[in-house]
Protein backbone atom coordinates (compact mmCIF):
# COMPACT_ATOMS: atom_id res chain seq x y z
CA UNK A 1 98.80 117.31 127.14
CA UNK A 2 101.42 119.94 127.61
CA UNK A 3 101.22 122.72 125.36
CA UNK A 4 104.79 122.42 124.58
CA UNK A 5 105.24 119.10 123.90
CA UNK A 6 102.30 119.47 121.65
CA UNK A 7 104.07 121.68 118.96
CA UNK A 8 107.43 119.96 120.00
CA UNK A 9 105.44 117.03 118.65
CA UNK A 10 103.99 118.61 115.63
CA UNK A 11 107.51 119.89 114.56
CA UNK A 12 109.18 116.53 115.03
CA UNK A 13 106.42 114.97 112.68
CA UNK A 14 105.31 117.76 110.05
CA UNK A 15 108.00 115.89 107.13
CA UNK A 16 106.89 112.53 108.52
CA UNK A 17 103.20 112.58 107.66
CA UNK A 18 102.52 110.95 104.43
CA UNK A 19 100.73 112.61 101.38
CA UNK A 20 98.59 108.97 101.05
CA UNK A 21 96.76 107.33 103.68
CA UNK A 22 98.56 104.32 104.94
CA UNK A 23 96.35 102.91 107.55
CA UNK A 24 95.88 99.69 106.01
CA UNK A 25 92.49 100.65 104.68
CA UNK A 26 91.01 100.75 101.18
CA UNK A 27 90.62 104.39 99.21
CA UNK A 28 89.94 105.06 95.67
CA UNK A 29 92.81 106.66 93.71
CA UNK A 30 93.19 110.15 92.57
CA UNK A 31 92.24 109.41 88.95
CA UNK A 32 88.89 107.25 89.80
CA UNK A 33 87.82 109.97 92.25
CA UNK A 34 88.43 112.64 89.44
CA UNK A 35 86.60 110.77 87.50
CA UNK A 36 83.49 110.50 89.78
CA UNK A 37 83.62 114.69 90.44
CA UNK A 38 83.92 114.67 85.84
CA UNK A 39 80.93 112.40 85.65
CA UNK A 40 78.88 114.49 88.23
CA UNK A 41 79.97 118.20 86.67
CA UNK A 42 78.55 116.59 83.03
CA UNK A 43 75.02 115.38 84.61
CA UNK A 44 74.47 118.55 86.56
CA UNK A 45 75.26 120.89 83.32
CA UNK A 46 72.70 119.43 80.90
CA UNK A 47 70.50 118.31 83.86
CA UNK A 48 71.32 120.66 87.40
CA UNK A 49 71.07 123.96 88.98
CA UNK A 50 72.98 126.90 87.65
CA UNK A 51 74.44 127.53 91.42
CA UNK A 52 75.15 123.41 91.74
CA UNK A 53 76.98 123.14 88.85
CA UNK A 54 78.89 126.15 89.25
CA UNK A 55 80.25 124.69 92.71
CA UNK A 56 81.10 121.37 91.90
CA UNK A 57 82.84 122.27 88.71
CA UNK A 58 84.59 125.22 90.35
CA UNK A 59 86.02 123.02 92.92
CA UNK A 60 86.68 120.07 91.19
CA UNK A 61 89.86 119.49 92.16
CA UNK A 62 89.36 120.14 95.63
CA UNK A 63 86.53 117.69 96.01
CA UNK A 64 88.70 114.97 93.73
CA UNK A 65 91.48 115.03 96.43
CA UNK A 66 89.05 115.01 99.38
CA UNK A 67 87.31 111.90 97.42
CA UNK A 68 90.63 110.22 97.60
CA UNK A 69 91.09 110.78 101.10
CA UNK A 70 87.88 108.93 102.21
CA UNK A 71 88.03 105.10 103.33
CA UNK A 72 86.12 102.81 101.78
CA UNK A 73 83.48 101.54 104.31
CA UNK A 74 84.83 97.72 105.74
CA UNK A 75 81.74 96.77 106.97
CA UNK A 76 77.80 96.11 105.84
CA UNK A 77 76.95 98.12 108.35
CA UNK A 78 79.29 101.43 108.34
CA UNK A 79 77.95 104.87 108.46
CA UNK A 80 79.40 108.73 107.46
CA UNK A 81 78.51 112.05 109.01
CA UNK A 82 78.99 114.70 106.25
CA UNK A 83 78.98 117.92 108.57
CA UNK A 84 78.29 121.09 106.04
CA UNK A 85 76.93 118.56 103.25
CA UNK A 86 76.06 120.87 100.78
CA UNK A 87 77.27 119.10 97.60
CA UNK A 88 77.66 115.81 96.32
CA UNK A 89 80.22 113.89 99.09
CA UNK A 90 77.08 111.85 100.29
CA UNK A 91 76.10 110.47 97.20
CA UNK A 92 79.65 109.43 96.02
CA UNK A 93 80.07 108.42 100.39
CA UNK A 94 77.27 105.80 99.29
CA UNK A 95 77.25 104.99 95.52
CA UNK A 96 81.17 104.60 95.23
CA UNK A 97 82.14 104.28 98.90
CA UNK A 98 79.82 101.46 100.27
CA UNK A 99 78.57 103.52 103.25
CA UNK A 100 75.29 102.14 104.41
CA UNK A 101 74.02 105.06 106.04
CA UNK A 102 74.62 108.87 105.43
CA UNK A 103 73.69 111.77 107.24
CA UNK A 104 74.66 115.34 107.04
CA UNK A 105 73.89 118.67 109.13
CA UNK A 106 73.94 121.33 107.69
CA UNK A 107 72.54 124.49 109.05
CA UNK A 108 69.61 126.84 107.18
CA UNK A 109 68.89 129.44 110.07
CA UNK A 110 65.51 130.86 107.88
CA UNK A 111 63.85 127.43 108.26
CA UNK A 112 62.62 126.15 111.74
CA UNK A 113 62.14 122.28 110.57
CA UNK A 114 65.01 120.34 113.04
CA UNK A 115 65.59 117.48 109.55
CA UNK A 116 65.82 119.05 105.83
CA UNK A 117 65.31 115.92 103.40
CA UNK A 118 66.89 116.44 100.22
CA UNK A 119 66.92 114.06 97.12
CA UNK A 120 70.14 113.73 95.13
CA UNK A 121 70.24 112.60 91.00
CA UNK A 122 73.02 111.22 89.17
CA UNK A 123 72.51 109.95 85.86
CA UNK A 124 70.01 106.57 86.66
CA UNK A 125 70.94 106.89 90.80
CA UNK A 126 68.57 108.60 93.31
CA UNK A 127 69.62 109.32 97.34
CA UNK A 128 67.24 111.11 99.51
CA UNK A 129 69.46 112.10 102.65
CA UNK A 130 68.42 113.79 105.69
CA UNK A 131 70.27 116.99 106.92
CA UNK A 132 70.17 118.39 110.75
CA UNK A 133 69.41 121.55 110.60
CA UNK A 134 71.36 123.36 113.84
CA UNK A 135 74.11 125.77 114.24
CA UNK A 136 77.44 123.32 115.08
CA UNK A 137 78.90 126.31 117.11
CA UNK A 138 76.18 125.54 119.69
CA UNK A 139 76.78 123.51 122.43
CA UNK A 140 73.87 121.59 122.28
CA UNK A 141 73.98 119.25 118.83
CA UNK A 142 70.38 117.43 118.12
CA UNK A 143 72.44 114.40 116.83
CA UNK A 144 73.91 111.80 119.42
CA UNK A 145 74.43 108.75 117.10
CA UNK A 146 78.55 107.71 116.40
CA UNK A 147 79.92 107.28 113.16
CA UNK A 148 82.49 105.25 111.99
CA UNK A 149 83.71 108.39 109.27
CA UNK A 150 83.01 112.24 109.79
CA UNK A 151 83.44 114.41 107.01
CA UNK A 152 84.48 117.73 107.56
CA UNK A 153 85.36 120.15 104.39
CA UNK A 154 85.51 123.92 104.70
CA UNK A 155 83.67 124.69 107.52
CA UNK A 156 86.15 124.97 110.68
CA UNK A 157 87.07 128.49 109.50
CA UNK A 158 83.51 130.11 109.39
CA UNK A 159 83.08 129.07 112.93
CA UNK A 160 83.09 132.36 114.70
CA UNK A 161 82.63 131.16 118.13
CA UNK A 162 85.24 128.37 119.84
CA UNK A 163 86.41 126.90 117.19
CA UNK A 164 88.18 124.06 119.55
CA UNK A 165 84.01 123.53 121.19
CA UNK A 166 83.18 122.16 118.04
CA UNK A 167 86.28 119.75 117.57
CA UNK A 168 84.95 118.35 121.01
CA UNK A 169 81.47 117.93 120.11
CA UNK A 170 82.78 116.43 116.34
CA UNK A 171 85.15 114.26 118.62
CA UNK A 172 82.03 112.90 121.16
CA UNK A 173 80.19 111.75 117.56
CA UNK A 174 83.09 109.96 116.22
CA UNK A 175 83.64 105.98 116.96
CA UNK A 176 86.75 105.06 118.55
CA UNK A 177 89.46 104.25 115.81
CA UNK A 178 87.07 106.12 113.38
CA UNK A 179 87.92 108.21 110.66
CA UNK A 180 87.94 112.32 110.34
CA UNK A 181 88.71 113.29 106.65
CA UNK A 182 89.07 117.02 106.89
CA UNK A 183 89.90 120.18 105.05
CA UNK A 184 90.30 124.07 105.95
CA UNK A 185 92.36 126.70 103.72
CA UNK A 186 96.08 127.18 103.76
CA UNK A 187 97.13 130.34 105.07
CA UNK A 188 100.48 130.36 104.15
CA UNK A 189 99.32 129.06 100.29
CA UNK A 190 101.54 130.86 96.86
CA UNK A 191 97.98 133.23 97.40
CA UNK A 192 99.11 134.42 100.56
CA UNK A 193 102.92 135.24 99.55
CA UNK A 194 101.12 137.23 96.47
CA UNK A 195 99.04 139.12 99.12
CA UNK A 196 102.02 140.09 100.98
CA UNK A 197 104.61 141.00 98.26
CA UNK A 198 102.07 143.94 97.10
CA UNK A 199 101.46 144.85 100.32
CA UNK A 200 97.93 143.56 100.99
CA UNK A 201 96.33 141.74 103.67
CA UNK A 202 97.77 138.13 103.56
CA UNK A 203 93.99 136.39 104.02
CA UNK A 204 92.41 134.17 101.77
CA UNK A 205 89.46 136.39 101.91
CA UNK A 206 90.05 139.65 103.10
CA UNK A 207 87.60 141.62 101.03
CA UNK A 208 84.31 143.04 102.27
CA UNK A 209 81.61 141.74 101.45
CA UNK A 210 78.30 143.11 103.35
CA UNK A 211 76.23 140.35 101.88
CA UNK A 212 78.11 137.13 102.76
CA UNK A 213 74.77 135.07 101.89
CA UNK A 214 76.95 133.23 99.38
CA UNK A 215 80.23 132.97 100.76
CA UNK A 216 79.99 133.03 104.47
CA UNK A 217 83.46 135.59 105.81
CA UNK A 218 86.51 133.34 107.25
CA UNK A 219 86.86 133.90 111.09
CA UNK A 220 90.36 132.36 111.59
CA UNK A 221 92.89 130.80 108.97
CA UNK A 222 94.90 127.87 109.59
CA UNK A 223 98.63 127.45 108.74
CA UNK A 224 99.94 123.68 108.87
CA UNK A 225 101.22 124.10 112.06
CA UNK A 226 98.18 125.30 113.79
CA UNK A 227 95.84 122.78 111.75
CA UNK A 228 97.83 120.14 113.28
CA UNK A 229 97.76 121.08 116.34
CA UNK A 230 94.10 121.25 116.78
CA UNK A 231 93.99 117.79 115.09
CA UNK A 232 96.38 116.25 117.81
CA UNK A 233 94.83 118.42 120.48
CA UNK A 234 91.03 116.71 119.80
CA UNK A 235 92.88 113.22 120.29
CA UNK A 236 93.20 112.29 116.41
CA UNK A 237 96.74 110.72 115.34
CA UNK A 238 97.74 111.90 111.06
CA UNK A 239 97.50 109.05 108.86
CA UNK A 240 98.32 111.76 105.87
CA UNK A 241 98.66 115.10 105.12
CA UNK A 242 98.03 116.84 101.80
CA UNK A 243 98.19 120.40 100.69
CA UNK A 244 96.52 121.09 97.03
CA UNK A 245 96.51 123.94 94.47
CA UNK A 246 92.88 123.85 94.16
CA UNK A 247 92.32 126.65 92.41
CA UNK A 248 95.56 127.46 90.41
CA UNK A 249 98.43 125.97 88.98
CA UNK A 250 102.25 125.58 90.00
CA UNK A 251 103.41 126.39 86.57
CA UNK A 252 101.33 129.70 86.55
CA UNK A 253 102.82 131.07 90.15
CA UNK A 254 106.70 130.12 89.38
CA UNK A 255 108.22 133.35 90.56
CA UNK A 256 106.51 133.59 93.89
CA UNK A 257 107.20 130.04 94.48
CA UNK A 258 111.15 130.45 93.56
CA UNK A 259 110.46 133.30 96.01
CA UNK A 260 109.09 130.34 98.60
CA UNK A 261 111.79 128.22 97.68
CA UNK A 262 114.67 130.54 98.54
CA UNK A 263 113.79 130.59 102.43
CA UNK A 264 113.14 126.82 102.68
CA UNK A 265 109.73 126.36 101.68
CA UNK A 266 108.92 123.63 98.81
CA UNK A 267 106.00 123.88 95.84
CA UNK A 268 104.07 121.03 97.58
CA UNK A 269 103.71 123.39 100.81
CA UNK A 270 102.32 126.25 99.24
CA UNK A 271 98.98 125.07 97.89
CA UNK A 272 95.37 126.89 98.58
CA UNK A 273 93.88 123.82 100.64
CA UNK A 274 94.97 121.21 103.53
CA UNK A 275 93.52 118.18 103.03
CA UNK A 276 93.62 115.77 106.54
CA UNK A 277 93.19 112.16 107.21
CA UNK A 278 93.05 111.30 110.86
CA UNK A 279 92.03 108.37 113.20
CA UNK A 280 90.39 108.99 116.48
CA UNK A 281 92.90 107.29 118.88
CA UNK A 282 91.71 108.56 122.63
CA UNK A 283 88.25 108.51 124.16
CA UNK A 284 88.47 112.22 125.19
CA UNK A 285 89.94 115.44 123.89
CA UNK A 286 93.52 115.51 124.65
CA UNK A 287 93.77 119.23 125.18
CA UNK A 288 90.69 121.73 125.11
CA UNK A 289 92.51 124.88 124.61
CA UNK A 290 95.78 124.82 122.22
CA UNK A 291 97.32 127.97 123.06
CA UNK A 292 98.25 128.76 119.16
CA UNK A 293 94.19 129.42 119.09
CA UNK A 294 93.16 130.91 122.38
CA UNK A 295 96.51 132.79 124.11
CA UNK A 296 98.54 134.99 122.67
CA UNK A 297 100.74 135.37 125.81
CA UNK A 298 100.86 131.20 125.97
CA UNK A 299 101.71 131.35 122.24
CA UNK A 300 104.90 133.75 122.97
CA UNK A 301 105.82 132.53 126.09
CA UNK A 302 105.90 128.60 125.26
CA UNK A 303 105.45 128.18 121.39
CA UNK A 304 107.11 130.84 119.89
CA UNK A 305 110.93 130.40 121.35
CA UNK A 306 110.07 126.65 119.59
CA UNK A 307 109.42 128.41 116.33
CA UNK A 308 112.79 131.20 116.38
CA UNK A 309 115.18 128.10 116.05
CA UNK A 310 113.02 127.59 112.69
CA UNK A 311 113.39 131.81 111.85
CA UNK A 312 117.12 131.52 112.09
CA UNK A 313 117.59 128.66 110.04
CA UNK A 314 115.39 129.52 106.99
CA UNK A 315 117.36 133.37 107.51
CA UNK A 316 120.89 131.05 107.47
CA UNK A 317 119.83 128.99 104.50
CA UNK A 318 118.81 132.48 102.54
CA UNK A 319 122.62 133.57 103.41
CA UNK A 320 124.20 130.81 102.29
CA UNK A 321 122.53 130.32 99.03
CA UNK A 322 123.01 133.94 98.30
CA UNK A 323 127.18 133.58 98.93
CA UNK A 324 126.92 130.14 97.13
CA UNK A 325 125.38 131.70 94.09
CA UNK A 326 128.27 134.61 94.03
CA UNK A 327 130.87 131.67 94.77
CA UNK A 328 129.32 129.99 91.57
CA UNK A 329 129.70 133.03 89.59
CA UNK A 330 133.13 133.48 90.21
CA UNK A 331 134.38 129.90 89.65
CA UNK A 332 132.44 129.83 86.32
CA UNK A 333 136.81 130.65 85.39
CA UNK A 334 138.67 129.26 88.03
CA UNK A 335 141.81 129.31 85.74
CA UNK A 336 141.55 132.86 84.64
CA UNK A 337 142.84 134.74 87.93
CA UNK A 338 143.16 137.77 85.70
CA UNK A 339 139.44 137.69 85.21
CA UNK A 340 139.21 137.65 88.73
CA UNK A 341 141.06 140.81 89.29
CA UNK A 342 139.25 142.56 86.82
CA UNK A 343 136.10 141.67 88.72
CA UNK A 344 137.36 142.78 91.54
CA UNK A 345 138.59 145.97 90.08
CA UNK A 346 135.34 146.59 88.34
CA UNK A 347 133.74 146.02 91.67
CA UNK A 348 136.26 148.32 93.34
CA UNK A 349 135.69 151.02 90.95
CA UNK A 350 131.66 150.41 91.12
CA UNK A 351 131.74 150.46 94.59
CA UNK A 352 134.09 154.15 94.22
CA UNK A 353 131.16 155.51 91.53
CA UNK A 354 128.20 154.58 94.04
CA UNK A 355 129.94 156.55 96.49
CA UNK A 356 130.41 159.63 93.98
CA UNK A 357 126.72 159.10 92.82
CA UNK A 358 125.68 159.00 96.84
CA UNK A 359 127.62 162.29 97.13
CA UNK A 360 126.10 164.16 94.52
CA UNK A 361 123.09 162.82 95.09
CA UNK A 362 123.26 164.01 98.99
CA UNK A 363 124.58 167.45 97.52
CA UNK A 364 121.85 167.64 94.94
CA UNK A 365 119.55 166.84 97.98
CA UNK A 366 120.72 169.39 99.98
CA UNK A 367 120.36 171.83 97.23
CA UNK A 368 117.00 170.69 96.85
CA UNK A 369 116.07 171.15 100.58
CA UNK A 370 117.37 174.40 99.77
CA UNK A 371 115.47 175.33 96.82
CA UNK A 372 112.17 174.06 98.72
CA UNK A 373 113.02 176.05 101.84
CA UNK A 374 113.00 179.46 99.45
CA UNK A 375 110.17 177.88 97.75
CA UNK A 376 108.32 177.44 100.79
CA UNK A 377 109.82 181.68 102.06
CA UNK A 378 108.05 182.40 99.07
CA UNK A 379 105.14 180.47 98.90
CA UNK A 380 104.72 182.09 102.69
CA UNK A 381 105.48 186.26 101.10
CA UNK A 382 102.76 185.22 98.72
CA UNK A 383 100.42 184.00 100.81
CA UNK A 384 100.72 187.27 103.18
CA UNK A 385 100.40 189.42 100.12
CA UNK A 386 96.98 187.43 99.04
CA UNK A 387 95.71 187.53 102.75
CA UNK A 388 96.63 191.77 103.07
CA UNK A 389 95.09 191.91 99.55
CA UNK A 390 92.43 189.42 100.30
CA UNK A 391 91.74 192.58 103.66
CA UNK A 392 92.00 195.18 101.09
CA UNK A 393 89.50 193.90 99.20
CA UNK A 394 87.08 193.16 101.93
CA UNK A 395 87.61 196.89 103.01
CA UNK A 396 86.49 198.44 99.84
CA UNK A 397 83.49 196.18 99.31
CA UNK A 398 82.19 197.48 102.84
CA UNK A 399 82.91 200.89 101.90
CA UNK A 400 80.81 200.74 98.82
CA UNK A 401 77.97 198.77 100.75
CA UNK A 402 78.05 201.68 102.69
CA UNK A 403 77.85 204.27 100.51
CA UNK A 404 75.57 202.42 98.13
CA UNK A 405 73.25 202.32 101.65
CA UNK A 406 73.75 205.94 102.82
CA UNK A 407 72.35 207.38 98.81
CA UNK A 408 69.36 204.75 99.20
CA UNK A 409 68.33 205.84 102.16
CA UNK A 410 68.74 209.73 101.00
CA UNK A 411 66.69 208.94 98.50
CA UNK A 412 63.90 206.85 100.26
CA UNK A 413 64.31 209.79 102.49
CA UNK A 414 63.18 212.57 99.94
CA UNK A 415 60.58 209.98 98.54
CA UNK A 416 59.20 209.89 102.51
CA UNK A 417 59.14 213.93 102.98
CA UNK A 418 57.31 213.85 99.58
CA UNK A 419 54.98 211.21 101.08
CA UNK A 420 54.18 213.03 103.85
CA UNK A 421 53.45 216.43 102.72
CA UNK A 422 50.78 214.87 99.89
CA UNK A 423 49.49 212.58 102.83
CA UNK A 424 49.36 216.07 105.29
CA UNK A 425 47.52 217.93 102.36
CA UNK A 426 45.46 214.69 101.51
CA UNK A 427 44.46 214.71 104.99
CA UNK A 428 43.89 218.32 105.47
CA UNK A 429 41.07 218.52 102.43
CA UNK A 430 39.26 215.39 104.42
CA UNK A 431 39.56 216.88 107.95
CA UNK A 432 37.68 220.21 106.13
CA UNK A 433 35.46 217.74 104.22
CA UNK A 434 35.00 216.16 107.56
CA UNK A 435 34.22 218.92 109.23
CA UNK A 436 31.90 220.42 107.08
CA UNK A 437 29.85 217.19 106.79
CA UNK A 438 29.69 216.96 110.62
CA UNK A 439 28.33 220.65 110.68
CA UNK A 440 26.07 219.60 108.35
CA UNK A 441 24.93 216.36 110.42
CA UNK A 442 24.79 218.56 113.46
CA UNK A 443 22.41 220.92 111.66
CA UNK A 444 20.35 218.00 110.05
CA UNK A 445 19.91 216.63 113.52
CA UNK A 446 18.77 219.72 115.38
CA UNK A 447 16.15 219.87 112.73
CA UNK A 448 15.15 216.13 112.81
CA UNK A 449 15.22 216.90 116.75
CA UNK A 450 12.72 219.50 116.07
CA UNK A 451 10.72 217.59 114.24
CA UNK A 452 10.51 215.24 117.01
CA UNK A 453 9.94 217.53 119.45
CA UNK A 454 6.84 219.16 117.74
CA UNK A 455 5.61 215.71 117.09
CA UNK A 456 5.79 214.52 120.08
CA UNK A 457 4.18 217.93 121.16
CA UNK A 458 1.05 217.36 118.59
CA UNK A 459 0.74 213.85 119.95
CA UNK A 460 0.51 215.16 123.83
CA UNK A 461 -1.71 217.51 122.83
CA UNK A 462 -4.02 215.11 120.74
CA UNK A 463 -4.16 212.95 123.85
CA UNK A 464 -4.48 215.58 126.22
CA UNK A 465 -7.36 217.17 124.28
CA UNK A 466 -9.03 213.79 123.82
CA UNK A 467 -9.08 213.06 127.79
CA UNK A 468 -8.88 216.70 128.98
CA UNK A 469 -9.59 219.28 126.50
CA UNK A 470 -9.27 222.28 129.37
CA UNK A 471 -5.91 221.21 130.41
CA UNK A 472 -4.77 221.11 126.36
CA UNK A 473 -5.53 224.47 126.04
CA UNK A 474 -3.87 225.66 128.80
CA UNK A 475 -0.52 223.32 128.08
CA UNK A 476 -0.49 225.06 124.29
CA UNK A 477 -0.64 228.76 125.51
CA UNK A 478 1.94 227.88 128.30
CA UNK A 479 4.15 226.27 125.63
CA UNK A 480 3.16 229.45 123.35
CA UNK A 481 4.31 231.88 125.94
CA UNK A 482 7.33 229.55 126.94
CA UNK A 483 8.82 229.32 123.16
CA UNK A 484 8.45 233.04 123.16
CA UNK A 485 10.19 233.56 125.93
CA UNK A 486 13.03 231.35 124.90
CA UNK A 487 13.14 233.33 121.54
CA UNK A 488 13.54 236.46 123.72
CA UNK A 489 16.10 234.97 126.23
CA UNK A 490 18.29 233.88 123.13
CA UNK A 491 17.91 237.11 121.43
CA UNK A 492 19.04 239.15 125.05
CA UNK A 493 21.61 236.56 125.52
CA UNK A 494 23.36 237.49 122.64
CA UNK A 495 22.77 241.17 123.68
CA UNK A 496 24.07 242.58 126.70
CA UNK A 497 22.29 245.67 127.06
CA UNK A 498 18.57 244.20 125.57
CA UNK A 499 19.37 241.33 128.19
CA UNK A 500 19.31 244.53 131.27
CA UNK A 501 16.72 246.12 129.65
CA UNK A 502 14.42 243.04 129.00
CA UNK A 503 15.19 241.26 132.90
CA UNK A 504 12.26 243.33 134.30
CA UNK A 505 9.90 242.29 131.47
CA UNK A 506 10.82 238.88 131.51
CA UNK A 507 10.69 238.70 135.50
CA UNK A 508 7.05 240.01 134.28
CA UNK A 509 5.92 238.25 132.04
CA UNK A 510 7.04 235.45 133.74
CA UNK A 511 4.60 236.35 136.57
CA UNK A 512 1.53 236.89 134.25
CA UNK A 513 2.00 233.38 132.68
CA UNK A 514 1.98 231.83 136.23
CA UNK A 515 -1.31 233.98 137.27
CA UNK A 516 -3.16 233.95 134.16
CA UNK A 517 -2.12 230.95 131.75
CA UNK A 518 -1.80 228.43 134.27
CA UNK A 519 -5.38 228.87 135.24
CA UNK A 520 -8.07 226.49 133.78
């Protein structure tokens, strides 16, 4: 399939698409399918979960409309694939649809089992239904059975890896002239215009949301055209189209849709959800990668010059209901030419006032600009003043640091000197007491060393007179002799004359002790 032909195609067929499937099968009508999602939002408030009854009465309408665009299953036998089948669209697929055999997949990444079972209650009904538990974005699915209807409901735009993959793989599991009811966001719904007009983001969901346990982020958004195009491109032919205000109201959004309405775009077109029945009509994928997806440059260079023809017109349309509503204005009086001319006067002399008022208000601008610029001189002369003040100011601080620093440290300086002469003094007394204690030690020690002396003396001379009595005699008269004449050398030491006069007695004496007291 050529890329252009395939939005050539889309474009030819977008208004031809019907709002009801008319395939020739059986569906139930919007007001017994309302009825089915009312019957199941009473049961699961007096007998469900909080967070089950909170979804399936919050989309209600959503779910009523997808109800409506399920076939009724034509044979015994006939089976539906519910892909994300968190909800009730399995039970009503087999209680109110006929489908024999139901089977969804929907993925829980915290549990490992490959099947979930889970049991369903409606009033007196029970359906236990087995789920496949796998990420779809994979390109490995554990299911390889065909089904003759796949349901597919607001999934496509969490897929945040090829979006297109998974239309193949849905494609493989679906039975040749089988039956894809499908539904993704609109992202060109009233919402959107809203968005835009403020100036925010024009996304369904745009805000962040770091915990997206509960409501999973959108990874692309689909606009008609594109939503078509990946139907046609995964070989599926339209049996209808339908785009829902599932959450809101026309009557509440008027303005933005009068808005919507005044560049070509119709109430119908600007609901929250698309809503798609399609038939599976070739055996293989008709074209993998639609370059409104995947290619910006393909989009540019052979979609968007399709598109411009589109821009112009909707811009043409705007011009010519604007000059039709000013025609309409003025032949309110077609008689009444004077009228006319007083218009026109009025809007001559309007026109001659805007210019005055543009005048002054360009002279009162430039006087402004003026004003500012002295504003801004003066701003500047103050802010030199505060910085040379700001200097001045730093100046004198340090100069009082200073001088606060030069009288501490005179006076830590005269507390010092103080210091040290009672330290000098202090130490002075203790160097004398010192002193005199050491003299004292000295003298106390030459004494003890006495002592010792003539102790040790008295013991030699015990011993010697116990083993040699001769020999102790003669060792007490030398020592005798010996003290006395170390009296006498002390005494002519300290004398020079006694010490001449004494030499020749001492040389004498010193003689006779050697002859006569070292003799036995």
């Amino acid at each position: 399939m050529n890329q252009e032909w395939l939005m050539k195609n889309v474009l030819k067929h977008q208004s031809t698409v019907p709002v009801t499937p008319n395939d020739g099968r059986d569906y139930l009508s919007l007001e017994e399918a309302q009825a089915i999602v009312d019957e199941t939002v009473d049961y699961l408030g007096e007998h469900g979960s909080s967070t089950e009854y909170t979804y399936v009465n919050g989309h209600r309408k959503r779910l009523a409309h997808s109800l409506s665009m399920i076939p009724i299953a034509e044979g015994e036998n006939d089976s539906c694939l519910d892909i994300g089948c968190y909800g009730y669209m399995l039970l009503w697929a087999k209680k109110h649809l006929g489908y024999s055999r139901v089977v969804g997949i929907e993925w829980h990444p915290d549990k490992n089992e490959p099947i979930l079972e889970r049991t369903l209650k409606l009033n007196d009904y029970s359906l236990n239904i087995e789920s496949y538990n796998f990420d779809i974005s994979e390109s490995d699915w554990s299911i390889d059975q065909q089904f003759d209807t796949i349901l597919f409901f607001e999934v496509l735009e969490h897929i945040n890896h090829d979006p297109m993959g998974v239309m193949e793989r849905l494609h493989q599991r679906l039975k040749l002239n089988g039956t894809l009811v499908m539904s993704v966001p609109n992202a060109i719904s009233y919402k959107t215009l809203n968005e835009f007009l403020v100036g925010m983001p024009p996304w369904t969901y745009w805000f962040y949301q770091p915990d997206l346990s509960h409501e999973p982020r959108h990874c692309f958004e689909y606009t008609p055209l594109v939503f078509k195009s990946l139907i046609q491109s995964s070989g599926l032919s339209e049996n209808a189209f339908r785009t829902i205000y599932a959450y809101s109201d026309p009557a509440q959004q008027v303005g933005t849709i009068e808005i919507a309405q005044a560049i070509g775009y119709t109430e119908q077109e600007l609901g929250e959800t698309m809503i798609i029945n399609a038939t599976k009509s070739n055996k293989e994928i008709s074209l993998r990668y639609p370059d409104v997806i995947y290619s910006p440059n393909g989009y540019y260079k052979n979609i968007y010059p399709l598109l411009e023809p589109k821009l112009l017109a909707v811009q043409d349309q705007f011009r010519l209901k604007t000059e039709s509503t000013i025609v309409e204005s003025l032949d309110t009086e077609p008689d009444n030419l004077l009228t006319c001319e007083l218009q026109l006067q009025r809007i001559e002399q309007l026109q001659r006032e805007n210019s005055t008022l543009k005048q002054l208000n360009i002279d009162a601008k430039n006087e402004q600009d003026k004003s500012a610029l002295e504003l801004h001189n003066s701003e500047r002369d103050n802010h030199t003043l505060r910085q040379q003040l700001s200097a001045l100011n730093d100046d004198m601080n340090q100069m009082l640091f200073n001088y606060d620093c030069l009288l501490q440290n005179e006076d830590q300086h005269k507390h010092t000197k103080q210091e040290a002469d009672d330290a000098l003094a202090a130490s002075m007394i203790e160097a004398k007491d010192c002193r005199n204690w050491a003299e004292s030690l000295v003298k106390e020690n030459a004494d003890l060393n006495g002592k010792v002396d003539e102790l040790l003396f008295a013991c030699d001379c015990y011993l010697q007179q116990v083993n040699d009595p001769s020999r102790c005699v003669r060792v007490v008269r030398e020592q005798r002799f010996r003290n006395a004449l170390q009296t006498t050398k002390s005494i002519a030491r300290k004398t020079p004359i006694l010490r001449t006069a004494l030499r020749p007695v001492y040389r004498n004496t010193k003689k006779f002790i050697k002859r006569h007291v070292a003799r036995p």
